[in-house]
Protein backbone atom coordinates (compact mmCIF):
# COMPACT_ATOMS: atom_id res chain seq x y z
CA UNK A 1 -2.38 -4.24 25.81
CA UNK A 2 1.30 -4.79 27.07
CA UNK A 3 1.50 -2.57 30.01
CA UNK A 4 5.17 -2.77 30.33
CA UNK A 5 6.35 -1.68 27.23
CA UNK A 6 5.74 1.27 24.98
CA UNK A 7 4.88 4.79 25.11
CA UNK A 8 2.88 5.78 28.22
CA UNK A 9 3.68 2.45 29.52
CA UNK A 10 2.74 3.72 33.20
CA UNK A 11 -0.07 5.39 32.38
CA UNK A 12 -1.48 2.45 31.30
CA UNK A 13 -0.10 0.37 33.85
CA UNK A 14 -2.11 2.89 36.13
CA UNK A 15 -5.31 2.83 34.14
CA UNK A 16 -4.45 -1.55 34.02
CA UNK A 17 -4.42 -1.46 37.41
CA UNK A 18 -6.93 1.11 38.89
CA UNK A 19 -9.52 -0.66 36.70
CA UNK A 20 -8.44 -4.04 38.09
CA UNK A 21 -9.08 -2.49 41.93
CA UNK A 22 -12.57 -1.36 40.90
CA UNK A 23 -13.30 -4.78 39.36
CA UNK A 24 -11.69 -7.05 41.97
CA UNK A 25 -9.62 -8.37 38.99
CA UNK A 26 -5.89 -9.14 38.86
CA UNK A 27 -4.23 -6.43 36.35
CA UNK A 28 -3.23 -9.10 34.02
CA UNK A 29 -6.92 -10.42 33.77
CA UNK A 30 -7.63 -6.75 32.43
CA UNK A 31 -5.14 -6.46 30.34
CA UNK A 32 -5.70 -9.75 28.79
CA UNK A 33 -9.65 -8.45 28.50
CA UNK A 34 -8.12 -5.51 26.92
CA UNK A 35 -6.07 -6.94 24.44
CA UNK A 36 -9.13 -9.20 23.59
CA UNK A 37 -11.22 -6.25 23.18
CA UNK A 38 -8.48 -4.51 20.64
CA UNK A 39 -7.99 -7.08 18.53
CA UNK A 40 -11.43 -7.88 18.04
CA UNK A 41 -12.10 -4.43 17.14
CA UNK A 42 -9.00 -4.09 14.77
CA UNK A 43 -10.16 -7.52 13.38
CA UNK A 44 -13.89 -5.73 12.85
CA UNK A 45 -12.60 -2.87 11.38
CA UNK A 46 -10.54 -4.60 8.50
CA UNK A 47 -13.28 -6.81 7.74
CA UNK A 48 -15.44 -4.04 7.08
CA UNK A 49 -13.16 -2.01 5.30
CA UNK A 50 -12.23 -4.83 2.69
CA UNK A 51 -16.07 -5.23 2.62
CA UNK A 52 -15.89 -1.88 1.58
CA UNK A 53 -13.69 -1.96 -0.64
CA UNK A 54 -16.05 -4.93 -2.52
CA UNK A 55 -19.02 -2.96 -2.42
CA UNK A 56 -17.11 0.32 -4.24
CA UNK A 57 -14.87 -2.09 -6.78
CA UNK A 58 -12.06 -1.56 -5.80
CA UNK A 59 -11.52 -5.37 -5.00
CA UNK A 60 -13.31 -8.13 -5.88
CA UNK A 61 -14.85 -10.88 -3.79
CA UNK A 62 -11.93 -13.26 -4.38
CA UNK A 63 -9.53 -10.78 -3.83
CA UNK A 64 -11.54 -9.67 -0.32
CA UNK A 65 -11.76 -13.50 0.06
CA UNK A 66 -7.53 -13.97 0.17
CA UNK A 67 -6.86 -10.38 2.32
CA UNK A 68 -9.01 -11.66 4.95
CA UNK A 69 -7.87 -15.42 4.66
CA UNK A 70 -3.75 -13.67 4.80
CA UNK A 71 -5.04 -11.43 7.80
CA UNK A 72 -6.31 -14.71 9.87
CA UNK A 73 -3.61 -16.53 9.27
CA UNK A 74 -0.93 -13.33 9.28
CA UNK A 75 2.56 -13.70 11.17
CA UNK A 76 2.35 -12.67 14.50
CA UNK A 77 5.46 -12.09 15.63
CA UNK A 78 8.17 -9.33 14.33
CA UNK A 79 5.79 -7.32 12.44
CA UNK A 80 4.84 -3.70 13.74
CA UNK A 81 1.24 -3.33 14.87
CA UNK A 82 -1.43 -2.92 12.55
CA UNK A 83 -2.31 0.25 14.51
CA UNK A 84 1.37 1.71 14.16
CA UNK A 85 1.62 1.05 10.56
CA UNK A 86 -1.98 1.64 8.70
CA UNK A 87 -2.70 4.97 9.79
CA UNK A 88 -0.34 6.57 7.51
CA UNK A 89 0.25 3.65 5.28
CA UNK A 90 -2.69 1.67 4.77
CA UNK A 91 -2.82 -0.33 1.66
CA UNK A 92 -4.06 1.30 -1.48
CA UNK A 93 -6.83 -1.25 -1.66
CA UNK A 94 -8.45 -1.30 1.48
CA UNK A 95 -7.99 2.96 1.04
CA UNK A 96 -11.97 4.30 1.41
CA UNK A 97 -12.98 6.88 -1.92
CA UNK A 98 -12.02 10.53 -1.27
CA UNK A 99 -9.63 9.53 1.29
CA UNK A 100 -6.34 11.27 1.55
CA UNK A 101 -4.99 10.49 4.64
CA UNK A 102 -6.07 7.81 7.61
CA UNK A 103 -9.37 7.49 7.66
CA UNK A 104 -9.91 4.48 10.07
């Protein structure tokens, strides 16, 4: 979590910080546990989703096999967020059956 950029920057930079008093943590120690936290969650949730997508054919193992190889090895820098961008515009294959909108 960057808490000095973004929307509600200092309301996170509040929550960052109030957390870190409770704790006896530096801020940055929590928001380095928090960005930790998010990604490994985000990382969860697309694994399971292609997995997903296996199990109902709409991708095959291989395929699952090079999305998740692409997504481990993705560029890091200059691309929008994952959770800015697949909310309204995930890709058609990793899209769950019967869904019509974001269904994370």
């Amino acid at each position: 979590m960057d808490i000095e950029h973004g929307r509600g920057s200092e309301h996170k930079k509040e929550f960052v910080n109030k957390v870190a008093e409770k704790l006896g943590m530096s801020p940055e120690k929590v928001s380095a546990a928090l960005r930790d936290v998010r990604k490994e969650r985000i990382d969860q949730a697309i694994t399971e989703r292609i997995q997903e997508s296996v199990q109902n054919g709409v991708i095959t193992q291989v395929e699952a096999d090079r999305i998740r190889e692409w997504w481990k090895n993705r560029p890091r820098h200059g691309l929008p967020s994952v959770a800015a961008v697949w909310p309204r515009h995930e890709p058609v294959l990793l899209r769950r059956p019967n869904c019509t909108g974001a269904c994370i």
